[in-house]
N, C-alpha and C. Protein backbone atom coordinates (compact mmCIF):
# COMPACT_ATOMS: atom_id res chain seq x y z
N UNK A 1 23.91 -77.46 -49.07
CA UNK A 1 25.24 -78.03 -49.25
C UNK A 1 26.08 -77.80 -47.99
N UNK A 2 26.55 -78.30 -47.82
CA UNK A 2 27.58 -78.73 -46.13
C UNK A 2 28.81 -77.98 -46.79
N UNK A 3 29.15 -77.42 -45.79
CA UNK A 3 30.75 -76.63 -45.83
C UNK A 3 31.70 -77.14 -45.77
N UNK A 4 33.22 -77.30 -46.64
CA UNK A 4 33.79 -77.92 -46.82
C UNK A 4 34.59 -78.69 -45.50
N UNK A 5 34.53 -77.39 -44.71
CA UNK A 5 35.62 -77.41 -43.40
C UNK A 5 35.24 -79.00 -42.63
N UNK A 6 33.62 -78.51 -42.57
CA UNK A 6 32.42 -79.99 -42.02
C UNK A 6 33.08 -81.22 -42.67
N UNK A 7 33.29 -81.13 -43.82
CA UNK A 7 33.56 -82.47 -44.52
C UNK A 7 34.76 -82.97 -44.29
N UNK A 8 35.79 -82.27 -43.93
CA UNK A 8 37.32 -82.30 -43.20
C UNK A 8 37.23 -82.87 -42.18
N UNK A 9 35.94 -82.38 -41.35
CA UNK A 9 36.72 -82.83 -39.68
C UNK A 9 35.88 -84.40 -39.60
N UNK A 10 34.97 -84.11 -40.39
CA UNK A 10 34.32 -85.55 -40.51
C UNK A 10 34.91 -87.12 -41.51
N UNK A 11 35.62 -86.85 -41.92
CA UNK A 11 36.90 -87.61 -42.33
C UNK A 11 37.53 -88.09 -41.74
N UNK A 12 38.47 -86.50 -40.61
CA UNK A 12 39.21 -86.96 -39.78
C UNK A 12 38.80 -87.83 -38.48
N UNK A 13 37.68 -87.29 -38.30
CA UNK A 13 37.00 -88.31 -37.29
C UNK A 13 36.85 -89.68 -37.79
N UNK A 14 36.19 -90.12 -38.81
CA UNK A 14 36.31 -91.89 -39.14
C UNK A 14 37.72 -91.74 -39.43
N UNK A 15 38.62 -91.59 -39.93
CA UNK A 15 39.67 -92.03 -39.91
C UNK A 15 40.81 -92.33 -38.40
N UNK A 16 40.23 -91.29 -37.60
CA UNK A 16 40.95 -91.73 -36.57
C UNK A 16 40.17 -92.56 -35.75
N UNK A 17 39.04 -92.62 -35.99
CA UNK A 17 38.67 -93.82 -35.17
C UNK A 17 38.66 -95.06 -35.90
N UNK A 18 38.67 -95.09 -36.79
CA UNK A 18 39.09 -96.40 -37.69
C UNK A 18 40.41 -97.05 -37.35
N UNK A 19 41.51 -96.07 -37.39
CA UNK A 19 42.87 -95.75 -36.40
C UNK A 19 42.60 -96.97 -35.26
N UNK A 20 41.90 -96.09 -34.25
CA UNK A 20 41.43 -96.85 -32.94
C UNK A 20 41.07 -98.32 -32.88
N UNK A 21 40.34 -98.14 -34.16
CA UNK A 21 39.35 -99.48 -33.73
C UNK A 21 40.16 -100.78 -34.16
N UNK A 22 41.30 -99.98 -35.17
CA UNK A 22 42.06 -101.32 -35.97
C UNK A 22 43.65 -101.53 -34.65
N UNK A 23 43.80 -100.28 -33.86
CA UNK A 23 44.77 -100.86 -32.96
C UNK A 23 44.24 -101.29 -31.72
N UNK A 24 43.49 -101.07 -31.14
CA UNK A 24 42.56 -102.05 -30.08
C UNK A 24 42.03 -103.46 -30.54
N UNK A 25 41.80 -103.79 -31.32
CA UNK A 25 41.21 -104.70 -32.16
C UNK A 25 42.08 -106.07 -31.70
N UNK A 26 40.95 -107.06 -31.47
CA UNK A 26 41.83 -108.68 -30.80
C UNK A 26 42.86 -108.89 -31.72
N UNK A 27 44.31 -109.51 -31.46
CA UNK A 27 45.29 -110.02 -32.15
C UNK A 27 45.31 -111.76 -32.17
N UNK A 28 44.85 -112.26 -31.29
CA UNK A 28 45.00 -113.42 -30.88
C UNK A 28 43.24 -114.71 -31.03
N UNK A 29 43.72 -115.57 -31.64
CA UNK A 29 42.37 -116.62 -32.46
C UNK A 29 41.61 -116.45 -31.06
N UNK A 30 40.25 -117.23 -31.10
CA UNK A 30 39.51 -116.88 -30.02
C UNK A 30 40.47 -118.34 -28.92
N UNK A 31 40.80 -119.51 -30.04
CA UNK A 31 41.33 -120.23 -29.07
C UNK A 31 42.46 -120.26 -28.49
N UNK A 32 43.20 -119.10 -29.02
CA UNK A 32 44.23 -118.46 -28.12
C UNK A 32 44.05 -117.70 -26.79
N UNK A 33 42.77 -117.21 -27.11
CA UNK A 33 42.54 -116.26 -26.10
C UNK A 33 41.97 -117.32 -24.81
N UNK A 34 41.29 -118.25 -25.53
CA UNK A 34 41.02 -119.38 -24.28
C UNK A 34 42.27 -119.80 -23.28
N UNK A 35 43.08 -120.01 -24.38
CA UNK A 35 44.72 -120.89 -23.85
C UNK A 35 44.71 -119.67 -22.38
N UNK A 36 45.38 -118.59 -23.43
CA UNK A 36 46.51 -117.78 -22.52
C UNK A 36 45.52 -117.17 -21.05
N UNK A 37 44.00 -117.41 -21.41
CA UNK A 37 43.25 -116.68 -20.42
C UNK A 37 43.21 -117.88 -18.98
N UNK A 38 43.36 -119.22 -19.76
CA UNK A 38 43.58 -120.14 -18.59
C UNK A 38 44.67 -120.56 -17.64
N UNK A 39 45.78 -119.95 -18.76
CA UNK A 39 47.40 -120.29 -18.47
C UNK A 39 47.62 -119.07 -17.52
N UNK A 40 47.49 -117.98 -17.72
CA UNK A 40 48.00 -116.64 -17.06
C UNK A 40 46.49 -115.63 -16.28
N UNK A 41 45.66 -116.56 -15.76
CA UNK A 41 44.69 -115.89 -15.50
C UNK A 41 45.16 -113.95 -15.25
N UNK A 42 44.43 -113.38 -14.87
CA UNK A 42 44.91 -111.57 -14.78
C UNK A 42 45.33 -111.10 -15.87
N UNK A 43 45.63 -111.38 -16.90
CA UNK A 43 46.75 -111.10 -17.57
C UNK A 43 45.99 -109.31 -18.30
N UNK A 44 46.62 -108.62 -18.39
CA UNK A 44 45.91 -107.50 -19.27
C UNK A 44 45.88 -107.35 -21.02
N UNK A 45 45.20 -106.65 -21.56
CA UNK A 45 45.50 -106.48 -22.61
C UNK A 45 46.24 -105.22 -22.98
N UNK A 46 47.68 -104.34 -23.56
CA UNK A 46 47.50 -103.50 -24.46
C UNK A 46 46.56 -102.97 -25.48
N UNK A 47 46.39 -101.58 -25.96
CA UNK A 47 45.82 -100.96 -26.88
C UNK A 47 46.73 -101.52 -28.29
N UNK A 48 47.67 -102.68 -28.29
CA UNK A 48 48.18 -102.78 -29.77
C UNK A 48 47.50 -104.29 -29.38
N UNK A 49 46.83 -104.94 -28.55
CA UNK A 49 46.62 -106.08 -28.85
C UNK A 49 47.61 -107.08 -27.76
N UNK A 50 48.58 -106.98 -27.07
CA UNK A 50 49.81 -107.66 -26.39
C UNK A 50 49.20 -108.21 -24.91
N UNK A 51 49.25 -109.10 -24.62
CA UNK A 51 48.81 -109.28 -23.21
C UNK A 51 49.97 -109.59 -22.30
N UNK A 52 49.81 -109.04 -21.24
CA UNK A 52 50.83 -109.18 -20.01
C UNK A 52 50.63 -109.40 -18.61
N UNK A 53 51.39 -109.60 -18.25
CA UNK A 53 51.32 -109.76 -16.73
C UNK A 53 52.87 -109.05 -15.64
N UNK A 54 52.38 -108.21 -15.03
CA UNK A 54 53.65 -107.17 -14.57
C UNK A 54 53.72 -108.17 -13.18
N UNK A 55 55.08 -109.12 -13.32
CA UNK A 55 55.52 -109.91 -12.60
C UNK A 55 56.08 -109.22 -11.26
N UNK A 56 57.38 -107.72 -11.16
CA UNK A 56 57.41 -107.28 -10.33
C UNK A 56 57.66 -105.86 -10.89
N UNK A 57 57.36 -104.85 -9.94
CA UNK A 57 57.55 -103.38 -10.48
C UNK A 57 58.80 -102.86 -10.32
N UNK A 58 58.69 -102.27 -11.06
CA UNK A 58 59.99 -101.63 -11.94
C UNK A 58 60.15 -100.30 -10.66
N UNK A 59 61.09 -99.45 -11.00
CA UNK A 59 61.13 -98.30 -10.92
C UNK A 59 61.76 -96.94 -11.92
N UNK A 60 61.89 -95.95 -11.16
CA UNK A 60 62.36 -94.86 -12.25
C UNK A 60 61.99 -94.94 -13.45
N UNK A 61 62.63 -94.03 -14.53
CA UNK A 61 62.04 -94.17 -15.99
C UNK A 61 61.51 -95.39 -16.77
N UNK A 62 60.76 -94.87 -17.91
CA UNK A 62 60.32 -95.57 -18.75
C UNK A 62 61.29 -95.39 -20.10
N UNK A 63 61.88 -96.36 -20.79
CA UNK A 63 62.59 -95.64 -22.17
C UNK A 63 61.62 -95.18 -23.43
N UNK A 64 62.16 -93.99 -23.86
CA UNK A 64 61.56 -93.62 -24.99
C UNK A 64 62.34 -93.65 -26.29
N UNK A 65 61.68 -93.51 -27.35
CA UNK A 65 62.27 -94.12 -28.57
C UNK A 65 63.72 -93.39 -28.92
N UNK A 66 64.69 -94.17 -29.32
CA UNK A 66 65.81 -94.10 -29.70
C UNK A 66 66.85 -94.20 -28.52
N UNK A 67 66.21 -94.85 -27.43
CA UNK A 67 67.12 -95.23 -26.18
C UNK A 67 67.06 -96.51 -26.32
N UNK A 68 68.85 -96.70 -25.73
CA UNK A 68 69.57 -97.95 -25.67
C UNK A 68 68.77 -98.27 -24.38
N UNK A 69 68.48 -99.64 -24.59
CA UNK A 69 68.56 -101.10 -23.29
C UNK A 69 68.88 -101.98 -23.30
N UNK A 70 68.79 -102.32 -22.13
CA UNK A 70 69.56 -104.18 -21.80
C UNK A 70 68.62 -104.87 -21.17
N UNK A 71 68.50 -105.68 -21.48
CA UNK A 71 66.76 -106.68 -21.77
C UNK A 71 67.23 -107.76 -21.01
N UNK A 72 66.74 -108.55 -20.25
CA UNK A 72 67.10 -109.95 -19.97
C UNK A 72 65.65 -110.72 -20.48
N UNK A 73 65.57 -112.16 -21.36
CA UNK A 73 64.50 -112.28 -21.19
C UNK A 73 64.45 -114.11 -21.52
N UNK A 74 63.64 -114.50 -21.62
CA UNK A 74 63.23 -115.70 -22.23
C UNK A 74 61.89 -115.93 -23.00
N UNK A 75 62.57 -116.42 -24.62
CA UNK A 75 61.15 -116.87 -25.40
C UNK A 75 60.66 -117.70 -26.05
N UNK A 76 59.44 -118.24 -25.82
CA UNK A 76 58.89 -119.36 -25.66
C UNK A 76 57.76 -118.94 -26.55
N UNK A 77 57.35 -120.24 -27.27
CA UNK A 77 56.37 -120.48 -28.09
C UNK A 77 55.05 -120.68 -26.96
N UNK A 78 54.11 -120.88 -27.57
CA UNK A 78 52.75 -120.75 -26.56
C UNK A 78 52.75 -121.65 -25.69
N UNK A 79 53.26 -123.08 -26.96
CA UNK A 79 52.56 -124.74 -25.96
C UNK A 79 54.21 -124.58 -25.10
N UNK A 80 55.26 -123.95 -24.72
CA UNK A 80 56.22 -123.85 -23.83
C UNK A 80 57.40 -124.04 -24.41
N UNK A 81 57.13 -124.32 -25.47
CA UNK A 81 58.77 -124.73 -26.30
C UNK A 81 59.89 -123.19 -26.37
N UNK A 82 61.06 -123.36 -25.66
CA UNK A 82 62.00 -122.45 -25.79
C UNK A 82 62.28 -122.19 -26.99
N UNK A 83 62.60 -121.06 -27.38
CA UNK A 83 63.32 -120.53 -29.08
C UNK A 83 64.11 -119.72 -28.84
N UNK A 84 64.48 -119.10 -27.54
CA UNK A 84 65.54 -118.31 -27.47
C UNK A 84 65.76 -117.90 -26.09
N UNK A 85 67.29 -117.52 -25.49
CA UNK A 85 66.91 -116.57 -24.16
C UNK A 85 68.04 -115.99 -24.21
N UNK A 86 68.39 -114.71 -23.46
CA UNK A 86 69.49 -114.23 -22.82
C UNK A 86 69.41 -113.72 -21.50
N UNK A 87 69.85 -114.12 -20.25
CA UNK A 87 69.71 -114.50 -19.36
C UNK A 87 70.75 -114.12 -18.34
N UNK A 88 71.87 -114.09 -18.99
CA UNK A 88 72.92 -113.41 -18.08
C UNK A 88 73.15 -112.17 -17.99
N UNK A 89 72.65 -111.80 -16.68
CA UNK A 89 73.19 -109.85 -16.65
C UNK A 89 74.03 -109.30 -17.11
N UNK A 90 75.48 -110.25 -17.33
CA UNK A 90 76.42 -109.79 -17.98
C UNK A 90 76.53 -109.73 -19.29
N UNK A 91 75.77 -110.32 -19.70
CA UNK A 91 75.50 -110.11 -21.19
C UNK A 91 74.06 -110.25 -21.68
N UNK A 92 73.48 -109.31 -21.23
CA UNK A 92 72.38 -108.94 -21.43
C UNK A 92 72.13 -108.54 -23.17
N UNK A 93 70.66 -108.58 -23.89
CA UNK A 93 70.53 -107.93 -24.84
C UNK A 93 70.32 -106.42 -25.03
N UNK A 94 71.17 -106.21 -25.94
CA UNK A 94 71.09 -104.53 -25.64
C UNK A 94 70.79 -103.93 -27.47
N UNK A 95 69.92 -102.69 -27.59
CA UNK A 95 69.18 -101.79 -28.56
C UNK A 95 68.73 -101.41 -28.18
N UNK A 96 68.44 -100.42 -29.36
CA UNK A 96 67.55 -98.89 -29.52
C UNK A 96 65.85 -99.17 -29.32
N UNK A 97 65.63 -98.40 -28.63
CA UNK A 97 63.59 -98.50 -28.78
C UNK A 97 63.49 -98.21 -29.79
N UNK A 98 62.29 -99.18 -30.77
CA UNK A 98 61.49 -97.93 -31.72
C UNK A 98 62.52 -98.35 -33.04
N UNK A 99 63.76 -98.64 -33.44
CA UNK A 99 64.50 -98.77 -34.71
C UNK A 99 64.35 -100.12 -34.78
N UNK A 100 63.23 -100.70 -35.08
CA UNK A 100 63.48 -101.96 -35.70
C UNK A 100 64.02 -103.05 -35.42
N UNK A 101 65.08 -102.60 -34.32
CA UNK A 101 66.20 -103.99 -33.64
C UNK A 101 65.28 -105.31 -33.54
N UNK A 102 64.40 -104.85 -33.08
CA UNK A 102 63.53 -106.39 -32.40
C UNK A 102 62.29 -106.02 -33.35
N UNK A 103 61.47 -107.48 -32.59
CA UNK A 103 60.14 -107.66 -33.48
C UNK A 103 59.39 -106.38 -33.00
N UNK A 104 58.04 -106.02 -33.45
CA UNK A 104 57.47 -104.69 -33.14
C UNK A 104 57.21 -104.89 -31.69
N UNK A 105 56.60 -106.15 -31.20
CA UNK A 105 55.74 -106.15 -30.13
C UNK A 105 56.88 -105.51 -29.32
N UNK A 106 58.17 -105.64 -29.17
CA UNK A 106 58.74 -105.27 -28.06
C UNK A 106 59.18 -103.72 -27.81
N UNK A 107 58.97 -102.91 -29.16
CA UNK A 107 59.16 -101.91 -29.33
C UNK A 107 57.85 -101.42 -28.87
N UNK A 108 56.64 -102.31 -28.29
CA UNK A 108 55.08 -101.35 -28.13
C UNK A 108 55.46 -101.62 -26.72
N UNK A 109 55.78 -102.85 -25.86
CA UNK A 109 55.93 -103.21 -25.12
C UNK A 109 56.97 -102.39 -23.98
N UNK A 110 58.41 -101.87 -24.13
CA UNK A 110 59.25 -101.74 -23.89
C UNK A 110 59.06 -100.42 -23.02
N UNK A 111 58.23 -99.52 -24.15
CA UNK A 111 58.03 -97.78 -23.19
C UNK A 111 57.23 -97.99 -21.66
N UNK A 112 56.24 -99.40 -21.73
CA UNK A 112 55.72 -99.09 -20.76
C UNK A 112 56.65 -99.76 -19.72
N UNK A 113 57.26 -100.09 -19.46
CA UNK A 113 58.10 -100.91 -18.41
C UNK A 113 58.98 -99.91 -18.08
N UNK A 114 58.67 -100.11 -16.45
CA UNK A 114 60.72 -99.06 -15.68
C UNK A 114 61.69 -100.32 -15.59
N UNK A 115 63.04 -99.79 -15.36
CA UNK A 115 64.00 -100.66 -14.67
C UNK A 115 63.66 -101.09 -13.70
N UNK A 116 64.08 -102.23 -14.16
CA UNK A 116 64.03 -103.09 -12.69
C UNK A 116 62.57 -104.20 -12.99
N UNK A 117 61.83 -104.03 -13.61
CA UNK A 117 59.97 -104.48 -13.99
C UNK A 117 60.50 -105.72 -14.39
N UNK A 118 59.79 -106.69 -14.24
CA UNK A 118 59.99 -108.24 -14.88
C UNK A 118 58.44 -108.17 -15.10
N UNK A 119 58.29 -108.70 -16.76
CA UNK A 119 56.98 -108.78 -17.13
C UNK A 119 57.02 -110.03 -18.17
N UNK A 120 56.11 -110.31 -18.01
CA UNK A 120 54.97 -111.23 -18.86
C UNK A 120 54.47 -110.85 -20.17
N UNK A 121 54.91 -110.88 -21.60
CA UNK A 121 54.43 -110.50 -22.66
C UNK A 121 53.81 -111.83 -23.85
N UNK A 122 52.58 -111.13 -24.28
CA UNK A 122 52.10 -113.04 -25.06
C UNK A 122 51.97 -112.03 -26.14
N UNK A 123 52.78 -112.00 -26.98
CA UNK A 123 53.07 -111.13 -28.37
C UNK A 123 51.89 -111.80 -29.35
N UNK A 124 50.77 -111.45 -30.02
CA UNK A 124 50.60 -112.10 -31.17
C UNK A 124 51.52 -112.09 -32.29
N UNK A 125 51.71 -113.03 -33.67
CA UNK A 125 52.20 -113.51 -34.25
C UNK A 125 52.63 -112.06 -35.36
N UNK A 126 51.35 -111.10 -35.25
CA UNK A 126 51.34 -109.89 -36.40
C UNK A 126 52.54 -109.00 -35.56
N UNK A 127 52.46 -108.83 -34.49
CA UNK A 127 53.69 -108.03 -33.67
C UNK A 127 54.98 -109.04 -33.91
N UNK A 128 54.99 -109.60 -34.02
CA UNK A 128 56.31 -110.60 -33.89
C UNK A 128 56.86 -110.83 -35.22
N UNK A 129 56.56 -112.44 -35.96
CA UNK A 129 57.50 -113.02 -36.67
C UNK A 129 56.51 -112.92 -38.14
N UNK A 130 55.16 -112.56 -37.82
CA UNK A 130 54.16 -112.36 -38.68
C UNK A 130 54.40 -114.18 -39.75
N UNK A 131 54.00 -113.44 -40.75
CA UNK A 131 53.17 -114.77 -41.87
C UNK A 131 54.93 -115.27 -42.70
N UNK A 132 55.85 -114.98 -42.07
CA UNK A 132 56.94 -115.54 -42.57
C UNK A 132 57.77 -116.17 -41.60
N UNK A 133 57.37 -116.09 -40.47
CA UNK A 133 57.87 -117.08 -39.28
C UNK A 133 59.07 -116.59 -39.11
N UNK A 134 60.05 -117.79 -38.30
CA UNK A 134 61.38 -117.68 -38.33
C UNK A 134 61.85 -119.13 -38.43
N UNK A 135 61.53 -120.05 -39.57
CA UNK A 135 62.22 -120.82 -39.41
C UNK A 135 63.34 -121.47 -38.98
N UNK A 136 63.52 -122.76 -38.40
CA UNK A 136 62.53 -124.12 -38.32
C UNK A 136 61.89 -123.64 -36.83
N UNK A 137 61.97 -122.80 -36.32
CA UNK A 137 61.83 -122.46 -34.68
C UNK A 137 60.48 -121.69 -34.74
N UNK A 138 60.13 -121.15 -35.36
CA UNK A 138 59.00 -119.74 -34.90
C UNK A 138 58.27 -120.17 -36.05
N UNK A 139 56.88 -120.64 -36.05
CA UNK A 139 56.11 -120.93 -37.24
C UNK A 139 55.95 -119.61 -37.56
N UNK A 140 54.51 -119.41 -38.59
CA UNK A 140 53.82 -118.69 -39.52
C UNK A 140 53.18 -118.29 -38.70
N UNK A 141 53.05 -116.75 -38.26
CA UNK A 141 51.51 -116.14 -37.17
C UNK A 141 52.02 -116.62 -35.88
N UNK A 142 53.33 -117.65 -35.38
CA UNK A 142 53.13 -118.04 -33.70
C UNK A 142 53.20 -116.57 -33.01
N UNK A 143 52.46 -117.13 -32.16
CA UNK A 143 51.77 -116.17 -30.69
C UNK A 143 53.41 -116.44 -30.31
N UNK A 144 54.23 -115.57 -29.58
CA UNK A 144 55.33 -115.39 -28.48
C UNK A 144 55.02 -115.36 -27.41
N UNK A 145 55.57 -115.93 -26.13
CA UNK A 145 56.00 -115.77 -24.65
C UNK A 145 57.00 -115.26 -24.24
N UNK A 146 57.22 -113.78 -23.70
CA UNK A 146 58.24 -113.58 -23.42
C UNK A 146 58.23 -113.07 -21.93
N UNK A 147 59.42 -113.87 -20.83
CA UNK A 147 59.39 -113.36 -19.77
C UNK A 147 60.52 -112.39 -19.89
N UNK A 148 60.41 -110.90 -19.73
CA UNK A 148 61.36 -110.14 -20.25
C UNK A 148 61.56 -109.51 -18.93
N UNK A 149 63.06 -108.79 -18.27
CA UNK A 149 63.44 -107.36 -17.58
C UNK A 149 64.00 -106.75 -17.97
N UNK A 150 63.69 -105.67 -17.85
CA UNK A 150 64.11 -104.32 -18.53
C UNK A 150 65.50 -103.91 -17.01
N UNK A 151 66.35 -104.11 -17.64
CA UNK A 151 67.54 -104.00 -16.50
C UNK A 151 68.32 -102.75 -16.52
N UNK A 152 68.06 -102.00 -17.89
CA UNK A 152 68.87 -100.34 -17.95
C UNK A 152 68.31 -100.02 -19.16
N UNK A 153 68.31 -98.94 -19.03
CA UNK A 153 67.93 -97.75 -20.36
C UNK A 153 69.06 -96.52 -20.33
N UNK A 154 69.57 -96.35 -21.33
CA UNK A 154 70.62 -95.41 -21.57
C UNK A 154 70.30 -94.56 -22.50
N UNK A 155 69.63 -92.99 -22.38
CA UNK A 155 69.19 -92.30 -23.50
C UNK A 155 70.31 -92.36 -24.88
């Protein structure tokens, strides 16, 4: 008979790699992955699934959760259709990391970027607006484009 302790850590092991395997795991149809791999050649993947492209580098910090920022960005559906932007420095979008303000992807997205970074984010649909969309603008599951800068972080 195997010792209980054995049976603990061997649990914890499939469970955290189950963990792993379900947040690495593709977000995007295979013919998405065709699109965006032809549209944005380089592009990387995140460990939640997010693909990007780091347009220019940032500097200094990264924000961590429960810090204010001011976002400049524009977002676009896959085939290019606009659904939203804010664009003026002076009135930039501004929230908390991590509380919900925005869809998830930007809360996975957000820690890795410094001030100053202009990036490339192709959100799948489960990070974003998921299976309830945002009507009439954001279907069911749409993939996001967001050209986002991270312009300040204020702990």
């Amino acid at each position: 008979m195997k010792h209980p302790l054995f049976r603990l850590l061997l649990i914890a092991v499939l469970t955290l790699t189950a963990t792993e395997l379900r947040a690495q795991r593709e977000r995007l149809s295979p013919d998405e992955i065709e699109y965006v791999n032809k549209k944005w050649p380089g592009n990387k993947k995140s460990s939640t699934g997010i693909r990007y492209i780091i347009q220019k580098e940032g500097t200094g910090a990264s924000p961590r959760t429960g810090d204010r920022v001011a976002v400049l960005y524009r977002g676009t559906l896959l085939d290019g259709t606009q659904f939203d932007a804010r664009q003026d420095p002076k009135e930039p979008l501004a929230f908390r990391v991590g509380r919900q303000d925005v869809i998830l992807g930007w809360d996975h997205i957000l820690p890795a970027m410094k001030v100053g970074e202009k990036r490339l984010a192709i959100i799948p649909g489960s990070l974003a607006y998921g299976h309830r969309g945002r009507p009439p603008t954001i279907g069911r599951n749409a993939t996001l484009v967001f050209e986002m800068e991270l312009i300040a972080i204020n702990p």
